[in-house]
C-alpha atoms as a PDB file:
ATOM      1  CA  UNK A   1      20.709  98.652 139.322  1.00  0.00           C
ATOM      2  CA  UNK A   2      19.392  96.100 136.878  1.00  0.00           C
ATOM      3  CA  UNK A   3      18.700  96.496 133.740  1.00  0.00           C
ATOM      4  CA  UNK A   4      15.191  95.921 132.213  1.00  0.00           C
ATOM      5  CA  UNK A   5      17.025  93.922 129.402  1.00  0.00           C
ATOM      6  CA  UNK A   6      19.480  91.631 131.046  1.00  0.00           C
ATOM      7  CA  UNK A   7      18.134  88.029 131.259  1.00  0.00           C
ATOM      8  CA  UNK A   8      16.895  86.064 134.422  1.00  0.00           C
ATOM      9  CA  UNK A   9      19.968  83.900 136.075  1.00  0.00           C
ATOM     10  CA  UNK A  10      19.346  80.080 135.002  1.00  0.00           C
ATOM     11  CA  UNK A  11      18.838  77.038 137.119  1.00  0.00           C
ATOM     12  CA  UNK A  12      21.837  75.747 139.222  1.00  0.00           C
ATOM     13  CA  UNK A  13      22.952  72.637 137.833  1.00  0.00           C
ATOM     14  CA  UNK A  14      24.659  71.580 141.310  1.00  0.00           C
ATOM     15  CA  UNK A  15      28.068  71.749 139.564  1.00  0.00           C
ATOM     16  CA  UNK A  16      29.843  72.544 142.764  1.00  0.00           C
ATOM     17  CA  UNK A  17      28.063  69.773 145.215  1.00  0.00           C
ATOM     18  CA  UNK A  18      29.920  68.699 147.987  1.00  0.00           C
ATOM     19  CA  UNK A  19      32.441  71.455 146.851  1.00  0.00           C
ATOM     20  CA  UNK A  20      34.221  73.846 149.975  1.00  0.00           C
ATOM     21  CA  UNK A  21      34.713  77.279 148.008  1.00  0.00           C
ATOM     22  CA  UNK A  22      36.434  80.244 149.588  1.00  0.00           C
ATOM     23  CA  UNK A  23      35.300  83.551 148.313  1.00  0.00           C
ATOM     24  CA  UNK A  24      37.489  86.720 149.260  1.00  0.00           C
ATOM     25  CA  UNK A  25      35.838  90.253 149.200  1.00  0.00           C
ATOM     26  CA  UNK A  26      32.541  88.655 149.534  1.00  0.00           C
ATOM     27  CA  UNK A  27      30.503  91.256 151.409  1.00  0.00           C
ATOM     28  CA  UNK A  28      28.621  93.810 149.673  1.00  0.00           C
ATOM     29  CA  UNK A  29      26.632  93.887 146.560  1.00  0.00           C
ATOM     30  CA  UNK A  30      28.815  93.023 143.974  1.00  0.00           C
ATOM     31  CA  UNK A  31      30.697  90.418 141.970  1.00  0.00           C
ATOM     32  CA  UNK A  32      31.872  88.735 145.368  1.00  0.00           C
ATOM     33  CA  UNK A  33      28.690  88.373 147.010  1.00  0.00           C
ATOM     34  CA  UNK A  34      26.970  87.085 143.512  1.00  0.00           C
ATOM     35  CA  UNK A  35      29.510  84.478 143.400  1.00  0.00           C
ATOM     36  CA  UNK A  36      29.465  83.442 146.956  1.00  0.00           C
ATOM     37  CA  UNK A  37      25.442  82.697 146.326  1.00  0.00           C
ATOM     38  CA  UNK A  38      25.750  81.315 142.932  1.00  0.00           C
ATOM     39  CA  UNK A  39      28.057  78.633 144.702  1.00  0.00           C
ATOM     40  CA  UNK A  40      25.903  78.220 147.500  1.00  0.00           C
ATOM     41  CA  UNK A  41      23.201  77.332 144.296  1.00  0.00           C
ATOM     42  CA  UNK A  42      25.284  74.942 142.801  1.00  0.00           C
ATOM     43  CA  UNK A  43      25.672  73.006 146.177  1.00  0.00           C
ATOM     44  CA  UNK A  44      29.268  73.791 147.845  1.00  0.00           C
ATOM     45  CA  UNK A  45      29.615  74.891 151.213  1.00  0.00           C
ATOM     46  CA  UNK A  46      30.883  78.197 151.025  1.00  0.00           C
ATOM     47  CA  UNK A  47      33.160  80.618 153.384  1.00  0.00           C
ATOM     48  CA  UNK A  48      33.301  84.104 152.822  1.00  0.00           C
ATOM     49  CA  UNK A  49      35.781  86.668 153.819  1.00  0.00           C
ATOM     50  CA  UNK A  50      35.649  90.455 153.867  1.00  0.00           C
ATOM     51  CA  UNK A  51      37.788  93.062 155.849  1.00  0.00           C
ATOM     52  CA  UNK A  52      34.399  94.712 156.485  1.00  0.00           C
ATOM     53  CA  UNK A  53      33.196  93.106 159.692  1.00  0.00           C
ATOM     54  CA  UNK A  54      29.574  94.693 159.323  1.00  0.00           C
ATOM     55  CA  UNK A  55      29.047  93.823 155.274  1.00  0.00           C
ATOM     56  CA  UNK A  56      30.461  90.407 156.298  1.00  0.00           C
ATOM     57  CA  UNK A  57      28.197  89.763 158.841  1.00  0.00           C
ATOM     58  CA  UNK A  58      25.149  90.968 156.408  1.00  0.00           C
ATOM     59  CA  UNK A  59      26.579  88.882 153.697  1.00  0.00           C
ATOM     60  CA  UNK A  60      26.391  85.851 155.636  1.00  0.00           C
ATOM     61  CA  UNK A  61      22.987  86.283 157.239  1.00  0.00           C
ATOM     62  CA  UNK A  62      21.949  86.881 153.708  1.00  0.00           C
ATOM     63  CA  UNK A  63      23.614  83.719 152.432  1.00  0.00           C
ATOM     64  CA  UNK A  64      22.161  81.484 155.098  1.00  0.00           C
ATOM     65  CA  UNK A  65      18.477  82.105 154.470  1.00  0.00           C
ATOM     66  CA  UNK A  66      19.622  80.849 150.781  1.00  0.00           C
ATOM     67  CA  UNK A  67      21.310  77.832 152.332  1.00  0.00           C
ATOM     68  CA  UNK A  68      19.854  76.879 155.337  1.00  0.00           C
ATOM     69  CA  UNK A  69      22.840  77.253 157.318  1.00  0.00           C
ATOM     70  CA  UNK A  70      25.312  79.997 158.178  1.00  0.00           C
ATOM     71  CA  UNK A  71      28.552  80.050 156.192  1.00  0.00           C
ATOM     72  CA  UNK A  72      31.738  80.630 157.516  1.00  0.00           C
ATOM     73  CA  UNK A  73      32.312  84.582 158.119  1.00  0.00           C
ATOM     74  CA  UNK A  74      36.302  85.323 158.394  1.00  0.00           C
ATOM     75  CA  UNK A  75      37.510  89.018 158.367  1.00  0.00           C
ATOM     76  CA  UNK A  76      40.203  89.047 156.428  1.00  0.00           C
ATOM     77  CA  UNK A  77      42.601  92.142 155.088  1.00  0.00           C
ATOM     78  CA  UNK A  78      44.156  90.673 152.128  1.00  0.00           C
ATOM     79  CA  UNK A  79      47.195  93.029 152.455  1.00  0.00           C
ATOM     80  CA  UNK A  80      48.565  91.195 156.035  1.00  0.00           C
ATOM     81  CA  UNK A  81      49.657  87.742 155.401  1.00  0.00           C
ATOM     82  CA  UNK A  82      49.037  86.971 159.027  1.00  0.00           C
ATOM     83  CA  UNK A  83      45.314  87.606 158.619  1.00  0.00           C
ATOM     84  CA  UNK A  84      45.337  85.868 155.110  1.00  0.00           C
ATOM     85  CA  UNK A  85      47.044  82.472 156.472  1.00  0.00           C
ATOM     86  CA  UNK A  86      44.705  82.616 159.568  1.00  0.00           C
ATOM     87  CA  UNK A  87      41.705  83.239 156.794  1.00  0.00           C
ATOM     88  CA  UNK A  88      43.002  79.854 154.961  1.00  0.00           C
ATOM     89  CA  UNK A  89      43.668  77.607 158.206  1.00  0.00           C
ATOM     90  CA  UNK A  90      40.135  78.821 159.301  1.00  0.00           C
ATOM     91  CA  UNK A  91      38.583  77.466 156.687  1.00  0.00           C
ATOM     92  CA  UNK A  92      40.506  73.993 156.388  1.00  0.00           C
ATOM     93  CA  UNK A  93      39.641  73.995 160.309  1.00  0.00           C
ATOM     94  CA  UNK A  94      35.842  74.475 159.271  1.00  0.00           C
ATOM     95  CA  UNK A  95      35.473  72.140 156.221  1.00  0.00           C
ATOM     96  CA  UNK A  96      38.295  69.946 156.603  1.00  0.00           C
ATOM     97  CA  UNK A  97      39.973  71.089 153.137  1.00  0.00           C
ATOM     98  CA  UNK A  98      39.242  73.707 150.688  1.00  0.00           C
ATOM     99  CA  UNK A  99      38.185  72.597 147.221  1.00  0.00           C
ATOM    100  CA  UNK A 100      37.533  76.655 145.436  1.00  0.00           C
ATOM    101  CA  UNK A 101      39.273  79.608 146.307  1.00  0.00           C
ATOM    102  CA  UNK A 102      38.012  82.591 144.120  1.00  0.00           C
ATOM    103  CA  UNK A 103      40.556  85.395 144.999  1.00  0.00           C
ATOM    104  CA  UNK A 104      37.170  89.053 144.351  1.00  0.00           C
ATOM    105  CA  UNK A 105      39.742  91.389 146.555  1.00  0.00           C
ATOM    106  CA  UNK A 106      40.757  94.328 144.683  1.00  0.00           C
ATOM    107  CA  UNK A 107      41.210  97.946 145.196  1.00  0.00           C
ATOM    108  CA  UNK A 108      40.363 100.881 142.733  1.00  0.00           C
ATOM    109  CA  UNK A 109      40.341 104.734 141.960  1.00  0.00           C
ATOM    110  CA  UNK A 110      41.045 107.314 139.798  1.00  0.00           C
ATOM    111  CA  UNK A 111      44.120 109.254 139.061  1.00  0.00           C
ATOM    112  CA  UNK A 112      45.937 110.511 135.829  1.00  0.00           C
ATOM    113  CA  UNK A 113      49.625 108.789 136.135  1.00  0.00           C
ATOM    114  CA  UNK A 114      51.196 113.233 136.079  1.00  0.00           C
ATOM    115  CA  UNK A 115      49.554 113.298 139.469  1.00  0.00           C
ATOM    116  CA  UNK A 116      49.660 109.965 140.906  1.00  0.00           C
ATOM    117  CA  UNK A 117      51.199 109.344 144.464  1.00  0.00           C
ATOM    118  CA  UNK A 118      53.137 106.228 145.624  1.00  0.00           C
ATOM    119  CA  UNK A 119      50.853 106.065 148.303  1.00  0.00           C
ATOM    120  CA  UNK A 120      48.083 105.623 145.715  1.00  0.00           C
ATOM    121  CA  UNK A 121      50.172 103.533 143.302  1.00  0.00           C
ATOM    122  CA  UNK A 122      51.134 101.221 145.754  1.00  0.00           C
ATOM    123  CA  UNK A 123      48.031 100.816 148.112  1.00  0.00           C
ATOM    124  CA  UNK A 124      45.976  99.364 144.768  1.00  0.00           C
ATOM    125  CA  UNK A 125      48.499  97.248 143.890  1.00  0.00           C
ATOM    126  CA  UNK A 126      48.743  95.336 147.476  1.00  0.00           C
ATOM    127  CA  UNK A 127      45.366  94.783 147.591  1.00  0.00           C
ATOM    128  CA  UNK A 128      44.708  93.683 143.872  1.00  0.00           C
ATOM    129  CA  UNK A 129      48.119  92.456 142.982  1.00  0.00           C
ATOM    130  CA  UNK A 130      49.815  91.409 145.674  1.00  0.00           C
ATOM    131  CA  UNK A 131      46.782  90.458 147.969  1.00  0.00           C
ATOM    132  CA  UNK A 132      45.952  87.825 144.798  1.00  0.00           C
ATOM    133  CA  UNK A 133      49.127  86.347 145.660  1.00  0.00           C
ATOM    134  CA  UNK A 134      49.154  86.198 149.366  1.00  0.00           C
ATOM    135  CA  UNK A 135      46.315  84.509 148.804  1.00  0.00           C
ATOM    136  CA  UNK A 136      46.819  81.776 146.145  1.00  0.00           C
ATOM    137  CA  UNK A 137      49.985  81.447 148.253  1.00  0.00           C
ATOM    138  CA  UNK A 138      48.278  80.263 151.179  1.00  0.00           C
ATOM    139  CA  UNK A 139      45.897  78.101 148.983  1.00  0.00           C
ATOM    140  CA  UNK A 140      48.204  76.686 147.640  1.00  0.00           C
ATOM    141  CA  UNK A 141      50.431  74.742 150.251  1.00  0.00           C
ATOM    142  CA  UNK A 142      47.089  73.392 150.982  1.00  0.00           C
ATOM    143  CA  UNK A 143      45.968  72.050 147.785  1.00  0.00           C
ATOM    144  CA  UNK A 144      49.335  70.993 146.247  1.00  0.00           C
ATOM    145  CA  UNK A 145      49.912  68.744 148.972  1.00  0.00           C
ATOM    146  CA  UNK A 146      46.039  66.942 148.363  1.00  0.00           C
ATOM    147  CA  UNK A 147      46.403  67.028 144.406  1.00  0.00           C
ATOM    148  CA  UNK A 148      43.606  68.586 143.773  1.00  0.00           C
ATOM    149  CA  UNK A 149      41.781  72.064 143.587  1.00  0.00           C
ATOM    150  CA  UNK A 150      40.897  75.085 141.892  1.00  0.00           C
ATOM    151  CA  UNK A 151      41.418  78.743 142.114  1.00  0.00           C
ATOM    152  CA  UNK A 152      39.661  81.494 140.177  1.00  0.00           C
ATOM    153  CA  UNK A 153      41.201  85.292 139.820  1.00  0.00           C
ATOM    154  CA  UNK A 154      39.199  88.147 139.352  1.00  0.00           C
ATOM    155  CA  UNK A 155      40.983  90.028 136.806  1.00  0.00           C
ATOM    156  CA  UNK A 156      39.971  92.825 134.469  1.00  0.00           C
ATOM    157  CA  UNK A 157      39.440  94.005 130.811  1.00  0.00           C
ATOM    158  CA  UNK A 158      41.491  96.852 131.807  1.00  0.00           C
ATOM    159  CA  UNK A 159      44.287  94.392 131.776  1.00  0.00           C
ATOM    160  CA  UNK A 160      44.174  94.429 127.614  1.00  0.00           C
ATOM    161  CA  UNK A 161      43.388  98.189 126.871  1.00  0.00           C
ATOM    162  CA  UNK A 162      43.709 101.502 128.141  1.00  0.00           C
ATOM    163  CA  UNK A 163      41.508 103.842 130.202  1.00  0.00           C
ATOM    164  CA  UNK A 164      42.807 107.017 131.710  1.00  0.00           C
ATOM    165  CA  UNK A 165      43.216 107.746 135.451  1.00  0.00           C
ATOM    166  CA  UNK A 166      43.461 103.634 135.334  1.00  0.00           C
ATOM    167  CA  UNK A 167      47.261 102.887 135.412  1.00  0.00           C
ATOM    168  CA  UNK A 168      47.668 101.465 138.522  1.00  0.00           C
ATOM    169  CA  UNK A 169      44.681  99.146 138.346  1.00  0.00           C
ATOM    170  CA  UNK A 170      45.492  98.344 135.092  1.00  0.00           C
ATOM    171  CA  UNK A 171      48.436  97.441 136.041  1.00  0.00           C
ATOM    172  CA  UNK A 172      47.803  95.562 138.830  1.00  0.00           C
ATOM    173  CA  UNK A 173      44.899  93.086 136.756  1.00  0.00           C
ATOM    174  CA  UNK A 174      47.514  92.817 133.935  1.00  0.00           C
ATOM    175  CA  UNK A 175      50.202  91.291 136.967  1.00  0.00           C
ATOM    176  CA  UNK A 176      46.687  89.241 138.116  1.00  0.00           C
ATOM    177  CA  UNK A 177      46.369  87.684 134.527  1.00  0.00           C
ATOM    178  CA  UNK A 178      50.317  87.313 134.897  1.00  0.00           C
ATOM    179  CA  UNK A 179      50.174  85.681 137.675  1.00  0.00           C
ATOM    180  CA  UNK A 180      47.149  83.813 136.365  1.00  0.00           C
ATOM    181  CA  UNK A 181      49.400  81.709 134.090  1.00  0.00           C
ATOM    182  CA  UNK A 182      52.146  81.070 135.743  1.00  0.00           C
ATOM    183  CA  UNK A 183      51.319  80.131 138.953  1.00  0.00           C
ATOM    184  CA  UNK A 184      48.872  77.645 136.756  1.00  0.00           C
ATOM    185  CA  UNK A 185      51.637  76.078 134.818  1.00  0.00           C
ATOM    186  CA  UNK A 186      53.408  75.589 138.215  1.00  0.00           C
ATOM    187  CA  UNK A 187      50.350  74.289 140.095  1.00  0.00           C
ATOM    188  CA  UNK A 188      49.225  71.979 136.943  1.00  0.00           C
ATOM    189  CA  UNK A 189      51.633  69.303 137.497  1.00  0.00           C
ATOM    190  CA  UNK A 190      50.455  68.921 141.201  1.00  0.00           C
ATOM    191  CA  UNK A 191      46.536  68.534 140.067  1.00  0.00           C
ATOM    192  CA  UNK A 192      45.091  72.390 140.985  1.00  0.00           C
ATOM    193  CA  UNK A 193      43.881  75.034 138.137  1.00  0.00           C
ATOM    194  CA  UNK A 194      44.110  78.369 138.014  1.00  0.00           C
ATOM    195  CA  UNK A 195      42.081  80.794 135.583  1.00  0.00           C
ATOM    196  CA  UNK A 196      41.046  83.998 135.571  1.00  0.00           C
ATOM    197  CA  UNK A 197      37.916  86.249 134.594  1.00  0.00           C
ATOM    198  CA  UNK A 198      38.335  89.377 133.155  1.00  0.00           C
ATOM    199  CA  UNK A 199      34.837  91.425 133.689  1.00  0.00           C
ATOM    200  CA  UNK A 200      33.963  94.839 132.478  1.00  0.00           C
ATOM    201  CA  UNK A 201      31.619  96.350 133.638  1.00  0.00           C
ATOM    202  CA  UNK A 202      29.315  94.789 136.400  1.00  0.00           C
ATOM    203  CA  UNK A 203      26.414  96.780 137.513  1.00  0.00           C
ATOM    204  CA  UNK A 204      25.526  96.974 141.140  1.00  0.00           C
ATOM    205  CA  UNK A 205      24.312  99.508 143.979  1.00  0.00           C
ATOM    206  CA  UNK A 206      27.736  99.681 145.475  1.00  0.00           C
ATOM    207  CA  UNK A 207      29.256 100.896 142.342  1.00  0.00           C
ATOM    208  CA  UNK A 208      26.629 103.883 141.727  1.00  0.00           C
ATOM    209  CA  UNK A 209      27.704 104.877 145.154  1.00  0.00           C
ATOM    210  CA  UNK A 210      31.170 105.385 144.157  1.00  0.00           C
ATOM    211  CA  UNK A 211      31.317 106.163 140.645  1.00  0.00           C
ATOM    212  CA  UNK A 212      30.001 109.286 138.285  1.00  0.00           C
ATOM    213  CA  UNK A 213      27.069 108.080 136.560  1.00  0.00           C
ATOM    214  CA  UNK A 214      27.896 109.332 132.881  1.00  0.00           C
ATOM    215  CA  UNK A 215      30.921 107.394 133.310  1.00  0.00           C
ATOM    216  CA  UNK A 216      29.088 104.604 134.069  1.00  0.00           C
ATOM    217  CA  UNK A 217      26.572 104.782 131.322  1.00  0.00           C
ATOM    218  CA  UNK A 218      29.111 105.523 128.401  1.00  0.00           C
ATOM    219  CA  UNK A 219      31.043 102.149 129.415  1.00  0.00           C
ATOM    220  CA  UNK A 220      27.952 100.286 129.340  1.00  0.00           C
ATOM    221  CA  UNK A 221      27.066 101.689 126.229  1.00  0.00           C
ATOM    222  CA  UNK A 222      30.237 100.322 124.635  1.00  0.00           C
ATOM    223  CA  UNK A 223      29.170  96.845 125.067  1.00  0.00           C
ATOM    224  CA  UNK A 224      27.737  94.463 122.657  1.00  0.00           C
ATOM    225  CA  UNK A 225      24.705  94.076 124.595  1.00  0.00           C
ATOM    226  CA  UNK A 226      24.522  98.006 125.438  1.00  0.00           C
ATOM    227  CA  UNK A 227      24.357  97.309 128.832  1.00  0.00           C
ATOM    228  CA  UNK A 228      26.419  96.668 132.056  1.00  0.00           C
ATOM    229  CA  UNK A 229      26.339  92.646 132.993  1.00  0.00           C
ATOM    230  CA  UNK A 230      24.559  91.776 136.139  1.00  0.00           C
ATOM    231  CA  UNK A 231      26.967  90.355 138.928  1.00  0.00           C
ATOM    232  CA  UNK A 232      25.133  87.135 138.550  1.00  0.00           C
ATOM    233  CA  UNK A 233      26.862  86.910 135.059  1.00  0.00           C
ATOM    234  CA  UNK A 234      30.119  86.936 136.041  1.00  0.00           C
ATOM    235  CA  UNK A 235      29.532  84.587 138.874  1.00  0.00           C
ATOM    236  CA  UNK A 236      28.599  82.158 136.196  1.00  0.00           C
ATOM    237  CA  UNK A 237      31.568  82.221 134.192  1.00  0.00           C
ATOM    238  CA  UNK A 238      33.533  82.085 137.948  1.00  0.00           C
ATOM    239  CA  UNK A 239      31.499  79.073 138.954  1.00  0.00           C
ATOM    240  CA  UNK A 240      32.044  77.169 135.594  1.00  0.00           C
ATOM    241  CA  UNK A 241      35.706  77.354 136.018  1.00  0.00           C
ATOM    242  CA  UNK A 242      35.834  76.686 139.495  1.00  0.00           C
ATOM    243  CA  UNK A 243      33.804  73.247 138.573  1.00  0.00           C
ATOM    244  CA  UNK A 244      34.648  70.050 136.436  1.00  0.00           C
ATOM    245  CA  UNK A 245      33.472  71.141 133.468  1.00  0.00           C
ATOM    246  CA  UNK A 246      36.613  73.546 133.079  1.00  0.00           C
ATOM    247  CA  UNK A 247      38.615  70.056 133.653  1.00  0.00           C
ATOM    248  CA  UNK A 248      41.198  71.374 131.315  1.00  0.00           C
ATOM    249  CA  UNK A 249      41.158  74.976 131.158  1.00  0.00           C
ATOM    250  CA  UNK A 250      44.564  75.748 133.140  1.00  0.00           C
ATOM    251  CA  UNK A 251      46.211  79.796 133.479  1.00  0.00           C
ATOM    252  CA  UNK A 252      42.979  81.044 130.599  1.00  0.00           C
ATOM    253  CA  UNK A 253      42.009  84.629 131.347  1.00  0.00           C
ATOM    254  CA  UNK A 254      37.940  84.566 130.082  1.00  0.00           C
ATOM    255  CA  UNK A 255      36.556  87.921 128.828  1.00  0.00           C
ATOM    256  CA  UNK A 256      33.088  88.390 130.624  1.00  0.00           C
ATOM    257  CA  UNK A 257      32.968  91.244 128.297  1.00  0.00           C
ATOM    258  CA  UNK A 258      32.882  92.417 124.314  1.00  0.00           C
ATOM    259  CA  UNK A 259      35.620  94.936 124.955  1.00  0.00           C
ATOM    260  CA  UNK A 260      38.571  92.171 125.515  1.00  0.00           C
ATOM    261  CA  UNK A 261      41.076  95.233 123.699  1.00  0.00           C
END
């Protein structure tokens, strides 16, 4: 789903080399996947996890033709902590530490808040919300104790402003961006940054699949480029923070968007 005006992705500047990055919800099409290989560009060695055994499998054959070598492939459902601990020792078991952990799990759909159910409310919330923290948890009492390390959150534009049949997503990115800053000004001290992104709208085949096109096409349209961004885009923005060059960015929520409210 790419648009005829969106630019070509630039050169990797190997901003991540010799980098171990974690990327959670990797499998698929989107924002995950586009950050896993945008990493794997800018040198790191990169695990992926995804509670999608199939897509994860994909992913990763996918990912090693770009590399040359298979990455690390852990099923993971961000909403057990058992599985999200065992997701966090596998890696430090792979690569000897973990440098990157981008937390890309999140949960959507579409409900106005008259008819909402708690099963609804609270099954987007554990995955985006809560699954964010189980896993910058686990990170965590990993990197503390080495001084060093960075983790990126996925948030959301629909953290700032409204958009109906939204509330419990919104909410749930606004308590990522929370979350965001002060588990940053708590993790500062001990050498390890936290910031966030805070897409749009990012165009790719998996979201067609799932969402009414109009919609689709009047959010685009609201941006300042008239268009969606490409998951490449955001992966950018992910991959800057996540490298040295975002040295002193610490608990920032960046706008991959024009429609920050």
């Amino acid at each position: 789903m790419s648009d005829p005006r969106s630019p070509e992705p630039p050169p990797a500047r190997g901003l991540l080399d010799g980098r171990t990055v974690l990327v959670t919800a990797a499998a698929g099409t989107g924002i995950g996947f586009a950050t896993a290989r945008r990493c794997v560009q800018e040198g790191a060695r990169v695990a992926i996890s995804d509670r999608h055994e199939r897509r994860l499998t994909e992913a990763a054959d996918q990912l090693a033709e770009l590399a040359g070598e298979r990455p690390l492939a852990v099923p993971c459902d961000v909403t057990v902590e058992d599985q999200v601990q065992e997701m966090v020792d596998a890696v430090v078991a792979g690569f000897g530490h973990l440098d990157v952990l981008v937390n890309n799990a999140g949960l959507g759909g579409t409900a106005d808040v008259v008819d909402m159910t708690d099963e609804q409310w609270l099954r987007v919330l554990d995955v985006t919300l809560t699954g964010t923290f189980r896993c910058t948890r686990a990170a965590l009492r990993h990197m503390m104790p080495r001084g060093r390390g960075a983790i990126v959150n996925n948030a959301s534009v629909l953290g700032w402003r409204a958009q109906r049949g939204q509330a419990h997503y919104a909410a749930a990115k606004a308590g990522v961006m929370a979350l965001t800053r002060c588990a940053a000004v708590e993790a500062a001290t001990a050498g390890v940054r936290i910031n966030a992104v805070a897409p749009s709208i990012a165009a790719h085949a998996n979201l067609v699949k799932v969402t009414d096109e109009a919609l689709l096409a009047d959010l685009a349209g609201r941006e300042a480029f008239g268009r969606a961004a490409e998951p490449w885009e955001v992966a950018n923005v992910i991959v800057f923070l996540a490298s040295d060059y975002a040295s002193y960015l610490v608990g920032e929520v960046v706008s991959v968007s024009s429609q920050r409210a």
